[in-house]
Protein backbone atom coordinates (compact mmCIF):
# COMPACT_ATOMS: atom_id res chain seq x y z
CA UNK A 1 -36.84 -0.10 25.32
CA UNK A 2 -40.80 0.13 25.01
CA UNK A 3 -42.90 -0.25 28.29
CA UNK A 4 -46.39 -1.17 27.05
CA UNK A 5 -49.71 0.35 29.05
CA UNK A 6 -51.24 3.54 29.55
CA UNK A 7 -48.58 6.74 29.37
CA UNK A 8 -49.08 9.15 31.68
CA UNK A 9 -47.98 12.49 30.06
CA UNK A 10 -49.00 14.72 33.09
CA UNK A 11 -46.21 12.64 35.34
CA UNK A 12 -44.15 12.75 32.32
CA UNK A 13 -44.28 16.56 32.04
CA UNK A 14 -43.53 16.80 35.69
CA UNK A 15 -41.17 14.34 35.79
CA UNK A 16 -38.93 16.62 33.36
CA UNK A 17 -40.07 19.74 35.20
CA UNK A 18 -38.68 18.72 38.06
CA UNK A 19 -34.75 18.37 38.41
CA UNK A 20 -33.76 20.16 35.19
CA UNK A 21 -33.42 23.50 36.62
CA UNK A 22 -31.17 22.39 39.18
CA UNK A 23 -28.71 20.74 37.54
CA UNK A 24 -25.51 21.99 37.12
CA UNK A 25 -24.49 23.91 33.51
CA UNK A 26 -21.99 20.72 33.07
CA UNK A 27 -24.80 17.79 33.38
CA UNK A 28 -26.27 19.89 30.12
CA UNK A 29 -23.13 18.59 28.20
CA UNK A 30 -22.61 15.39 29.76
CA UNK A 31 -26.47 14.36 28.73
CA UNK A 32 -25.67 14.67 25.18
CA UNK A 33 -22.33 14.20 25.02
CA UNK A 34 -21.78 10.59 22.59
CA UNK A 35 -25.54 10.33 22.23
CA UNK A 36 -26.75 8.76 18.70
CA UNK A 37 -29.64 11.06 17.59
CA UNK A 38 -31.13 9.87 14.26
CA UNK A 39 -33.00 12.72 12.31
CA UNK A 40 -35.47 11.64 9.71
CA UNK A 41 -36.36 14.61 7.44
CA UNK A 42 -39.53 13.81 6.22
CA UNK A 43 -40.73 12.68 2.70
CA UNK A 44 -37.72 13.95 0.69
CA UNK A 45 -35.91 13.01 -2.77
CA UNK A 46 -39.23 12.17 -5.32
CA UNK A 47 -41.46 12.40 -2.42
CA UNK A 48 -41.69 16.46 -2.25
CA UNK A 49 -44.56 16.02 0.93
CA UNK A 50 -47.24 18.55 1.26
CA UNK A 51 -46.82 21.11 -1.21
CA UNK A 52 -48.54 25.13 -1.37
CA UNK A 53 -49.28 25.21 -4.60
CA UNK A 54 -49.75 29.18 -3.86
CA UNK A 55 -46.30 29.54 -2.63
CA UNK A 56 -44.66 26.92 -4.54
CA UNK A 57 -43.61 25.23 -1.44
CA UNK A 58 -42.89 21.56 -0.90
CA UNK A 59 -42.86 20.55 2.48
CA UNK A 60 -39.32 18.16 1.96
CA UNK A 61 -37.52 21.24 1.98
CA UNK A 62 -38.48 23.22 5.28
CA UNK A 63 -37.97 19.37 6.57
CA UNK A 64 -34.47 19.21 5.20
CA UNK A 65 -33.72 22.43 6.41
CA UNK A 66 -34.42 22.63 9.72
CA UNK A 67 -33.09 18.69 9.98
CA UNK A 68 -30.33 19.87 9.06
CA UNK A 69 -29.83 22.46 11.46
CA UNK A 70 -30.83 20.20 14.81
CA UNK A 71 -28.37 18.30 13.10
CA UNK A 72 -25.61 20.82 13.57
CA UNK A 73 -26.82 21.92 16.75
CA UNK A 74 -26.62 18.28 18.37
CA UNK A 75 -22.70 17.68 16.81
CA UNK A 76 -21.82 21.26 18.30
CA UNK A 77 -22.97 19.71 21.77
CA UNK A 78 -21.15 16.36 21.43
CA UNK A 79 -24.03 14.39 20.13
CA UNK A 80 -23.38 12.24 17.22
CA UNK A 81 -26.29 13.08 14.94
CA UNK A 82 -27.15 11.06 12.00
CA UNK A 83 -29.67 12.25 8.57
CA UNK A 84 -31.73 9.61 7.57
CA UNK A 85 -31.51 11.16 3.98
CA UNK A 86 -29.61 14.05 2.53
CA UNK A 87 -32.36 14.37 -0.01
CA UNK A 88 -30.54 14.40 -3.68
CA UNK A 89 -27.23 13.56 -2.67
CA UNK A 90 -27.84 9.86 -4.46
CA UNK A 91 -29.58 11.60 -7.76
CA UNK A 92 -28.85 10.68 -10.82
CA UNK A 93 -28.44 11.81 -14.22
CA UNK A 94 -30.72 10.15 -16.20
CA UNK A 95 -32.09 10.71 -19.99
CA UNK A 96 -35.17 12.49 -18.69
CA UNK A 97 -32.86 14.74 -16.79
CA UNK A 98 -32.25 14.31 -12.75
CA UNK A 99 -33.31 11.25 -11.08
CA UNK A 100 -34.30 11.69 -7.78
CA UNK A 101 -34.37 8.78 -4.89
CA UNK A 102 -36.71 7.31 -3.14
CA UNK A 103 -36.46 6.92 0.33
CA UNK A 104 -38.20 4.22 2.08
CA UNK A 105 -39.49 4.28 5.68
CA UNK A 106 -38.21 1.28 5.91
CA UNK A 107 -34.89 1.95 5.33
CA UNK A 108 -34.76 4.97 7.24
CA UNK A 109 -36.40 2.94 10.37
CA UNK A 110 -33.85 0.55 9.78
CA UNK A 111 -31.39 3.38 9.88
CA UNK A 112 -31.68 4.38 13.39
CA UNK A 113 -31.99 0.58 14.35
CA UNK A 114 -28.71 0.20 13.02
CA UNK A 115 -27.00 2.86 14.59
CA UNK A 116 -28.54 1.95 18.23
CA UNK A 117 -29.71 5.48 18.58
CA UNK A 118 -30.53 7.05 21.34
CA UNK A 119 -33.50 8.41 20.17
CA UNK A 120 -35.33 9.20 16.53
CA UNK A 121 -36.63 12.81 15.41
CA UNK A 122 -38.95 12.90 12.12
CA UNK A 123 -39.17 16.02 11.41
CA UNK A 124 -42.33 17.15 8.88
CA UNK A 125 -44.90 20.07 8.07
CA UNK A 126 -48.69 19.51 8.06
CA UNK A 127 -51.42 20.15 5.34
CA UNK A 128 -55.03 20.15 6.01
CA UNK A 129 -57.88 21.31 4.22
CA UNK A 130 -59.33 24.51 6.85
CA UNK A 131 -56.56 27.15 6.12
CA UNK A 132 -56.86 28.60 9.50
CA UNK A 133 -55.26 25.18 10.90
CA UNK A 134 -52.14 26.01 12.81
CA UNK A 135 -49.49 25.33 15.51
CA UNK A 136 -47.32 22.94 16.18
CA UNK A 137 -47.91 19.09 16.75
CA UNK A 138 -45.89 16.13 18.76
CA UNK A 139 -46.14 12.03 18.55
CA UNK A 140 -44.84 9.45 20.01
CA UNK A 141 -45.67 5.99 19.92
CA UNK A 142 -48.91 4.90 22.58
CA UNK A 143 -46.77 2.30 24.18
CA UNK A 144 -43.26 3.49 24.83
CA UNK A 145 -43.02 5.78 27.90
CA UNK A 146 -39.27 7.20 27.04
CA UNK A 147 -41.24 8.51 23.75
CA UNK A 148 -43.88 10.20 25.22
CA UNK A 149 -41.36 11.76 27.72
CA UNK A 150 -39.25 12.73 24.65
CA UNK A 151 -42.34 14.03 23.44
CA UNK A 152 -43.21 16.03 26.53
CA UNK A 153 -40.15 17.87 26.52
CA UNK A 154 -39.90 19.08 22.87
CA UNK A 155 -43.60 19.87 22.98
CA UNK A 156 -42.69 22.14 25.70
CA UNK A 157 -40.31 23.89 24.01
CA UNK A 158 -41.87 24.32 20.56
CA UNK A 159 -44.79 25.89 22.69
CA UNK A 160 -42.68 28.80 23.83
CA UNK A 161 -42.30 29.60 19.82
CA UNK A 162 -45.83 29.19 18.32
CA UNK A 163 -46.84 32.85 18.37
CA UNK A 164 -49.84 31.73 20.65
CA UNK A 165 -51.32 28.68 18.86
CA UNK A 166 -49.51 26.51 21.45
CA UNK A 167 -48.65 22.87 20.67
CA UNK A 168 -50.36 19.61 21.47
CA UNK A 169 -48.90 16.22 21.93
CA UNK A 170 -50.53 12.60 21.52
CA UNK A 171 -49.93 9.24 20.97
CA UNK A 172 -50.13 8.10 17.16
CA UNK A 173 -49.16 4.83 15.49
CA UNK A 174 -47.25 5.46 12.29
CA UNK A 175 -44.54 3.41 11.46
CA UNK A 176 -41.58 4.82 11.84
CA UNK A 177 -42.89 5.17 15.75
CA UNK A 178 -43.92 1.37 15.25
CA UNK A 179 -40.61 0.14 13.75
CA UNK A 180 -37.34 1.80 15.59
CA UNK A 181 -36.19 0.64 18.87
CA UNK A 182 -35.51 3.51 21.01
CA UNK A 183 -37.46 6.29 22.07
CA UNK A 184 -39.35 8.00 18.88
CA UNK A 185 -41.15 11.38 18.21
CA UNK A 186 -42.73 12.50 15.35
CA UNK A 187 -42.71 16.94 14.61
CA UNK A 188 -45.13 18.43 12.88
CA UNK A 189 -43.85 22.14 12.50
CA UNK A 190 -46.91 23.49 11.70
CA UNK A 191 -48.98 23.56 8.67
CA UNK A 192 -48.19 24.55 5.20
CA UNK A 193 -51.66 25.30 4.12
CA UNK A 194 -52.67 28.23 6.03
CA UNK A 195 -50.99 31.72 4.47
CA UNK A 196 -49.40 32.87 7.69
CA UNK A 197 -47.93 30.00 9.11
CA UNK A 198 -46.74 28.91 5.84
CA UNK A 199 -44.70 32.12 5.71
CA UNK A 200 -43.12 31.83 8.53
CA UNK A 201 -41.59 27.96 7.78
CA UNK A 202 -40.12 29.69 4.82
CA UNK A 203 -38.21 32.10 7.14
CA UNK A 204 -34.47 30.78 7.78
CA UNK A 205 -34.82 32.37 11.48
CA UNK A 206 -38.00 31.01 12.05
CA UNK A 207 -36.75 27.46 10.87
CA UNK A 208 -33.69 28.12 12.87
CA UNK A 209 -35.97 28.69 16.19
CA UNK A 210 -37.80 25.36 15.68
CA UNK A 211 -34.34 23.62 15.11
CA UNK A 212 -33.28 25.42 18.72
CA UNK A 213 -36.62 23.81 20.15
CA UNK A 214 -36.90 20.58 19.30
CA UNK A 215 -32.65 20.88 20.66
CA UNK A 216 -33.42 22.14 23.70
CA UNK A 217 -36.37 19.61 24.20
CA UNK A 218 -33.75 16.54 23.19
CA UNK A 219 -31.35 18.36 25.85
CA UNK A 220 -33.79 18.31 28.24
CA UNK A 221 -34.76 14.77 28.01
CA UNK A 222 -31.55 13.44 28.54
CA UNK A 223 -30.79 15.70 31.06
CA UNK A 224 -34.36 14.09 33.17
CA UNK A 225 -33.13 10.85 32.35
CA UNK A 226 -29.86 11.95 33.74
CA UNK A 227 -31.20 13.25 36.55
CA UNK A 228 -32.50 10.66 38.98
CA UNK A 229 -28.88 9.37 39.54
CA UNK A 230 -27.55 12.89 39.69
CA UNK A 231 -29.75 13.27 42.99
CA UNK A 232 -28.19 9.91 44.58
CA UNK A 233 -24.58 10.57 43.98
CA UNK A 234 -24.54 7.45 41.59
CA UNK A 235 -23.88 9.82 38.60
CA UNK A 236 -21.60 13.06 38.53
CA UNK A 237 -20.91 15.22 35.39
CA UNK A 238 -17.12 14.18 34.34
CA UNK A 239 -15.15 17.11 32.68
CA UNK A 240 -13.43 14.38 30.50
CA UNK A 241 -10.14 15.51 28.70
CA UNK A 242 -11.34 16.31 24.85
CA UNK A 243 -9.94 15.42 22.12
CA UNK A 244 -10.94 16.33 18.60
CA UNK A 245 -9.58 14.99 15.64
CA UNK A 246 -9.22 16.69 12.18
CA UNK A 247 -9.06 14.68 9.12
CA UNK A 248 -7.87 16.93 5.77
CA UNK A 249 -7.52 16.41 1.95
CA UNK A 250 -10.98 14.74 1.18
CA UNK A 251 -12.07 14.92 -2.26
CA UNK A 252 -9.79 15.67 -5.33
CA UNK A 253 -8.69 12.17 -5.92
CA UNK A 254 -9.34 8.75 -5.00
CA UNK A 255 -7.10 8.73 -1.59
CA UNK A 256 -5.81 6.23 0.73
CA UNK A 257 -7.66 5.82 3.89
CA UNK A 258 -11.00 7.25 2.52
CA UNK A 259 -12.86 4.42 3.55
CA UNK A 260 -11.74 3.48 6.96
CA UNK A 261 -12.04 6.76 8.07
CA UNK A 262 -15.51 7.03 7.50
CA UNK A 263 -15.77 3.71 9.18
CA UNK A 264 -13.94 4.99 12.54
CA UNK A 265 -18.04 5.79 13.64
CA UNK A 266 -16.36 8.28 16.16
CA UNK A 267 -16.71 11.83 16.27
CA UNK A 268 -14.02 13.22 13.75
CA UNK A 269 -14.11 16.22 11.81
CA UNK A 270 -13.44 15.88 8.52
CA UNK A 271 -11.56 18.78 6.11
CA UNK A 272 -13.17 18.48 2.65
CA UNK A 273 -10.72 20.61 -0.37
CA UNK A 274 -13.69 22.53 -2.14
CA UNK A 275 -14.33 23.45 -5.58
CA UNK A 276 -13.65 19.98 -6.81
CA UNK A 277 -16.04 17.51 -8.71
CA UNK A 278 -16.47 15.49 -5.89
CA UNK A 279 -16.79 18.28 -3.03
CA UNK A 280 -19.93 18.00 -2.86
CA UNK A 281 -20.75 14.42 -2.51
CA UNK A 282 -18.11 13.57 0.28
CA UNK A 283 -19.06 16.43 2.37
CA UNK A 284 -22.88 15.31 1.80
CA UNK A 285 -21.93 11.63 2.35
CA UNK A 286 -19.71 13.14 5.83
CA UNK A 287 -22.68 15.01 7.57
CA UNK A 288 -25.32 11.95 6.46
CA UNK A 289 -23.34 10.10 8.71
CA UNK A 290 -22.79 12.22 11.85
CA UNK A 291 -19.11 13.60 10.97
CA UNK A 292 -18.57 17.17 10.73
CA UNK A 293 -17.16 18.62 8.46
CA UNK A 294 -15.20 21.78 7.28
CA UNK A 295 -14.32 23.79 4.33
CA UNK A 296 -9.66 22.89 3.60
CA UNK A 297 -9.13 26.39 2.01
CA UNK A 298 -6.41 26.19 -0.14
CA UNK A 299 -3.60 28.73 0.54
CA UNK A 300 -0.71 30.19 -0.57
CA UNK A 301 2.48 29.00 1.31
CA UNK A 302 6.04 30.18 1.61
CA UNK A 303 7.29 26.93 -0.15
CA UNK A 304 5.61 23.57 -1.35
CA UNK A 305 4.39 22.66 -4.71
CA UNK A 306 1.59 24.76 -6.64
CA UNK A 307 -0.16 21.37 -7.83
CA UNK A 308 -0.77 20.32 -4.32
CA UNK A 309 -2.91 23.80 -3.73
CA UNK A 310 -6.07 22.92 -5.71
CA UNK A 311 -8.85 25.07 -7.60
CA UNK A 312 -9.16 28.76 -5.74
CA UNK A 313 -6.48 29.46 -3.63
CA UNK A 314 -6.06 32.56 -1.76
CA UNK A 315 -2.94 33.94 -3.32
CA UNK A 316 -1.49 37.06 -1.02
CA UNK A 317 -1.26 39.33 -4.60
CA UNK A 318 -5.84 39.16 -4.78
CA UNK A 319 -7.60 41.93 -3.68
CA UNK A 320 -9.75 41.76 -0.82
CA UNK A 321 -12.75 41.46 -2.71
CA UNK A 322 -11.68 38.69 -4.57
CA UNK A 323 -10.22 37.01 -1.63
CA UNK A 324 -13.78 36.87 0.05
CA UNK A 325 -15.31 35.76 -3.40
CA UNK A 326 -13.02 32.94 -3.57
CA UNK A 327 -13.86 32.06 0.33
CA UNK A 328 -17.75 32.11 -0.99
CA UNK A 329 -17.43 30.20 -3.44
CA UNK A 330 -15.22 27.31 -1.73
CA UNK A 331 -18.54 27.12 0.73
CA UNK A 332 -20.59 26.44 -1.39
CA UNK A 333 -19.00 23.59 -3.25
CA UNK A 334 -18.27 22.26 0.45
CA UNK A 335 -21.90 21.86 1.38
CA UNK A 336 -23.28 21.16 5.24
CA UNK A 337 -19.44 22.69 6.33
CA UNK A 338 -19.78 24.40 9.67
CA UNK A 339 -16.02 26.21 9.69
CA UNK A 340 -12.82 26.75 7.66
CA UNK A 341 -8.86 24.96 8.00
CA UNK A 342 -6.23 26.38 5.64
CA UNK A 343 -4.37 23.70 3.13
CA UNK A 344 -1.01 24.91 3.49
CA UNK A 345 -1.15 28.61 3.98
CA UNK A 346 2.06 29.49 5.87
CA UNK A 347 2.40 32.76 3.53
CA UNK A 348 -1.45 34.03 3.42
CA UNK A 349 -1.75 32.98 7.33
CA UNK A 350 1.01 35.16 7.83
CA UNK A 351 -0.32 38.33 6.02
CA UNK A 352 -2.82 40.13 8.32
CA UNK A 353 -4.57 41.51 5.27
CA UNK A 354 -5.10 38.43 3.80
CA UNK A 355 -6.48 37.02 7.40
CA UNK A 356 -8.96 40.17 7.36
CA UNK A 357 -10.74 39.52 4.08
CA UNK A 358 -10.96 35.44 4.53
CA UNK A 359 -12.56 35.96 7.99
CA UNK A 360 -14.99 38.36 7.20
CA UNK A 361 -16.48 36.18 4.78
CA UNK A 362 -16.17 33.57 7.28
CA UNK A 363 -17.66 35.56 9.79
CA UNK A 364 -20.79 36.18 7.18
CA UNK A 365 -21.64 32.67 6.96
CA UNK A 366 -21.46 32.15 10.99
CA UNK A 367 -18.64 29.63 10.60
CA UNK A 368 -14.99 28.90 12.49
CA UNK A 369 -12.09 29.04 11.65
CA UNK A 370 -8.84 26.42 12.76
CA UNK A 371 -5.32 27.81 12.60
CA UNK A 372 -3.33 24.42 11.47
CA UNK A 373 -0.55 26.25 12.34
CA UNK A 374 1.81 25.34 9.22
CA UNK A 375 3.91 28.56 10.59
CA UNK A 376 4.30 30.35 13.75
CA UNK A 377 4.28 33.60 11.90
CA UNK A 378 0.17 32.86 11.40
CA UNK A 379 -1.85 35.65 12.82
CA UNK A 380 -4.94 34.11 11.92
CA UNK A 381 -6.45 33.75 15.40
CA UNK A 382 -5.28 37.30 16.27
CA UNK A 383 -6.99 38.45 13.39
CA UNK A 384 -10.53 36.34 14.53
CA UNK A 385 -9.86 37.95 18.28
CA UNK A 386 -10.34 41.27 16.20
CA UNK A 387 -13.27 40.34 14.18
CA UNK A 388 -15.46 38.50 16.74
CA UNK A 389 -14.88 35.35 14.61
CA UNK A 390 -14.17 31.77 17.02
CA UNK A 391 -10.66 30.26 16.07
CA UNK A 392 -8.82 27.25 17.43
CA UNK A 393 -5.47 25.83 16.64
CA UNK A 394 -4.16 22.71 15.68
CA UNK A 395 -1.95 21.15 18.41
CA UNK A 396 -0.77 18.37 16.89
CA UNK A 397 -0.01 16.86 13.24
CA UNK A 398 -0.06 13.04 13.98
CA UNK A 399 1.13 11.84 10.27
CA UNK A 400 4.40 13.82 9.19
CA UNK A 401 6.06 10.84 9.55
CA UNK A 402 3.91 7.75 7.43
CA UNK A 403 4.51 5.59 10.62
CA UNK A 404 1.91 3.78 12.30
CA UNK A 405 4.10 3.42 15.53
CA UNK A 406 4.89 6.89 15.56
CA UNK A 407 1.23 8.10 14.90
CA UNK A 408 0.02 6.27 17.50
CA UNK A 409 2.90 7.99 19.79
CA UNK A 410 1.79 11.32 18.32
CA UNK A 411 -2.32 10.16 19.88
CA UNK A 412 -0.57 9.81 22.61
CA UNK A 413 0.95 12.96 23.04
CA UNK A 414 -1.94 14.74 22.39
CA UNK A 415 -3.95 12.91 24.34
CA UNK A 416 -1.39 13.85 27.52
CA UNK A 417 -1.88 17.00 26.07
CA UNK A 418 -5.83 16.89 26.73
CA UNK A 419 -5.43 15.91 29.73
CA UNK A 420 -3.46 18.54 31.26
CA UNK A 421 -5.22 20.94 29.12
CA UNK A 422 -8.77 19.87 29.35
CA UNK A 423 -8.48 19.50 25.20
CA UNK A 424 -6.49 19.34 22.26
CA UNK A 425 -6.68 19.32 18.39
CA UNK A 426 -4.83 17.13 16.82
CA UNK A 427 -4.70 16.69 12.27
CA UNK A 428 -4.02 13.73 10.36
CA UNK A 429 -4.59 13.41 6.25
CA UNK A 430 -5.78 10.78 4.18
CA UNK A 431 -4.07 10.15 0.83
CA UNK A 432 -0.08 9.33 1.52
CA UNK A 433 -0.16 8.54 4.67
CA UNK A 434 -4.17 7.78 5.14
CA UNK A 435 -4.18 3.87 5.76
CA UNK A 436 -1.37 4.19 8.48
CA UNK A 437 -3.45 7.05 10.10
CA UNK A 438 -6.82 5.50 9.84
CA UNK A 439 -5.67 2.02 11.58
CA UNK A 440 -3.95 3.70 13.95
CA UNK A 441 -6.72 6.07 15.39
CA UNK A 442 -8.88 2.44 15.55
CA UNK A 443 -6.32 0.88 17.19
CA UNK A 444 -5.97 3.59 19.87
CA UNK A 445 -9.93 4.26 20.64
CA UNK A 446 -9.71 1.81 23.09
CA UNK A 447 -6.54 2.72 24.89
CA UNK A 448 -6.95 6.34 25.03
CA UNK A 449 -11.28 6.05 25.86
CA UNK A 450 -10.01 3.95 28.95
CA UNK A 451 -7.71 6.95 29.84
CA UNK A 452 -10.71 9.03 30.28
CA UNK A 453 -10.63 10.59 26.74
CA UNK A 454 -13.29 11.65 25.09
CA UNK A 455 -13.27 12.32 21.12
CA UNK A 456 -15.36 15.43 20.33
CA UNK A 457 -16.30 17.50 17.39
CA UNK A 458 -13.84 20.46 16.76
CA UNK A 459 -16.69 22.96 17.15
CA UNK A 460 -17.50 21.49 20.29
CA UNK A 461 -13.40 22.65 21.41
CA UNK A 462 -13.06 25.69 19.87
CA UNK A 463 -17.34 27.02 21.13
CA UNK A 464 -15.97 25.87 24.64
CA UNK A 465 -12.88 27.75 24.90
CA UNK A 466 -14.81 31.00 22.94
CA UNK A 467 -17.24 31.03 26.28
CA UNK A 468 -14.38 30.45 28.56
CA UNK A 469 -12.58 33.43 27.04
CA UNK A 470 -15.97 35.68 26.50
CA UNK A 471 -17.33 34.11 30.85
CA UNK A 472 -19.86 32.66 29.08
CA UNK A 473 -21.67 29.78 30.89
């Protein structure tokens, strides 16, 4: 994919200057939609980076964090994007207390190679020993013209952010630029060592703005890149029927179909129970490799077994202040979760009281919330209408029968669904019926991809049909 020679970054710049603005809101989607974007927070696990000794501040964390949020950015879009490293989610216990990994460029190089990315974000924060060094910095590898282009655009963006210091863009030859095979860029967010700047990487909206740039400059690229067959008719932006897929019951047990699912590579969604030993690590080991996930709240249902509920259900009888405690506390055992499901729930879905306290805590942590729909009593999503919270509801359950015949029917359906639609939301389970499910969903990828379906993120469903109802473009 490199093109060795001389880059010319002022054609570059208005090479992406040029058709963007023009294009229409759907090419925005249709440029990131299944793209492979490998983030590579920088330094991480034993390797804490730069550190301000003043602040306490090691430079792995702002790098995790605002990875972390280009990360959900990209899956909301339809971009499969992929951590490097998750930081401690491979510690161990040791004698001497926790073990931290190391992380090798290598490896993460190797990473992105793997994947067939489309392109590769490291993401770090500078030191240097003047304290009034600031801004912003971009690299990309001296002889690969998509990089500098790449480059170019986020550059652009992160300049409209830098509270006047701007931010410059070169060539430089470090080797994770050197080693992956796709179109590289290396972000320096600014600098840890002088007071001001430092500051503001600590602030969760500032980190937040620099995760929006360095989006909107990926965006952008593709878009450019899009753009020269947009002009000649040889490309048009396809609204493709969506389909989003909803895996629940992770962690808890060992369960059936655990393992194929995570090696489906497409974009599922994956429902992870919380407050279990193991919460934490599948959701970790989920978003490290580009599937998102959600919070499966246990709730209280009309009928069905009490064992099946798991640790913190929301029982109708709480108050509401313990109800939103509970709903805290099951998101932070769940972490990188970007919305809420109920497991079970017909009774609690049902009670508008109940609904009230479990989306307000919802709402405080920005999330979504999907209706599975175990009763058509739920008011869940009438309750989110009220509250200004974005709910969706599941369409189809494809397992209820442990049939790999009639799952792949129930695809099907949804998939007809999708089409007539423009989406659908269709939930499977590992556990009972997991192995049937999992093989089945392969099996079908090709059939219903060569219908015109496209498998999406839930977020990137239930955002689409919040702006449709809101006339948001």
């Amino acid at each position: 994919m490199f093109l060795r020679g001389k880059v010319n970054l002022l054609a570059a710049l208005l090479l992406l200057a040029l058709p963007i603005f023009a294009l229409p809101a759907g090419a925005a989607a249709a440029a990131l939609s299944g793209r492979v974007v490998v983030i590579d927070p920088g330094h991480g696990g034993n390797d804490p980076g730069g550190v301000n000794p003043e602040l306490g501040l090691h430079e792995k964390y702002v790098n995790l964090a605002v990875a972390r949020r280009l990360q959900r950015m990209l899956m909301d879009a339809g971009a499969m994007a992929l951590l490097t490293h998750n930081d401690t989610e491979t510690a161990e216990l040791s004698a001497g207390g926790l073990k931290l990994p190391y992380f090798s460029l290598r490896r993460r190089a190797a990473l992105a190679n793997a994947a067939a990315a489309d392109a590769f974000i490291s993401i770090h924060t500078n030191c240097f020993p003047n304290p009034r060094r600031r801004g912003a910095e971009v690299f990309y590898h001296p002889g690969s013209a998509k990089g500098a282009l790449l480059a170019a655009a986020i550059r652009e963006q992160l300049a409209g952010i830098a509270g006047g210091e701007g931010c410059t863009c070169r060539a430089a030859s470090y080797y994770v630029l050197n080693q992956t095979a796709m179109p590289a860029v290396l972000v320096e967010l600014g600098y840890l060592t002088c007071a001001s700047e430092a500051a503001r990487l600590l602030d969760t909206a500032y980190q937040e703005r620099l995760a929006r740039a360095i989006f909107l400059g990926i965006s952008r690229y593709f878009q450019a890149e899009a753009a020269p067959a947009l002009a000649n008719g040889g490309l048009r932006p396809r609204h493709k029927a969506q389909l989003a897929i909803v895996i629940d019951d992770f962690a808890g047990a060992t369960k059936n179909g655990t393992r194929a699912f995570f090696a489906l590579g497409k974009p599922l969604t994956f429902a992870v129970m919380p407050n279990f030993p193991d919460s934490a690590s599948i959701a970790q080991r989920a978003v490290r490799q580009g599937y998102q996930v959600l919070v499966h709240l246990p709730m209280e249902p009309f009928r069905g077994k009490a064992s099946h509920l798991g640790p913190g259900t929301i029982y109708v009888h709480l108050s509401d202040a313990e109800i939103e405690q509970r709903v805290h506390r099951a998101i932070a055992s769940v972490p990188g979760a970007v919305g809420i499901n109920n497991h079970m729930g017909s009774r609690a879905t049902s009670d508008a009281r109940v609904m009230r306290a479990v989306l307000r805590a919802v709402k405080a942590h920005g999330m979504f919330f999907l209706d599975s729909r175990t009763t058509d009593r739920s008011v869940a999503c009438d309750v989110a209408a009220e509250l200004g919270v974005p709910c969706g509801k599941r369409d189809y359950f494809l397992d209820n029968v442990n049939n790999i015949g009639y799952i792949k029917e129930q695809l099907r359906e949804a998939a007809r669904l999708a089409q007539k639609r423009g989406s659908a939301v269709a939930i499977g389970h590992v556990g009972t019926t997991g192995a049937n499910t999992a093989r089945a969903i392969r099996e079908m990828i090709p059939e219903l991809e060569a219908q015109g379906i496209e498998f999406v993120y839930l977020s990137n469903i239930i955002f689409q049909q919040q702006r449709s109802m809101t006339g948001e473009r």
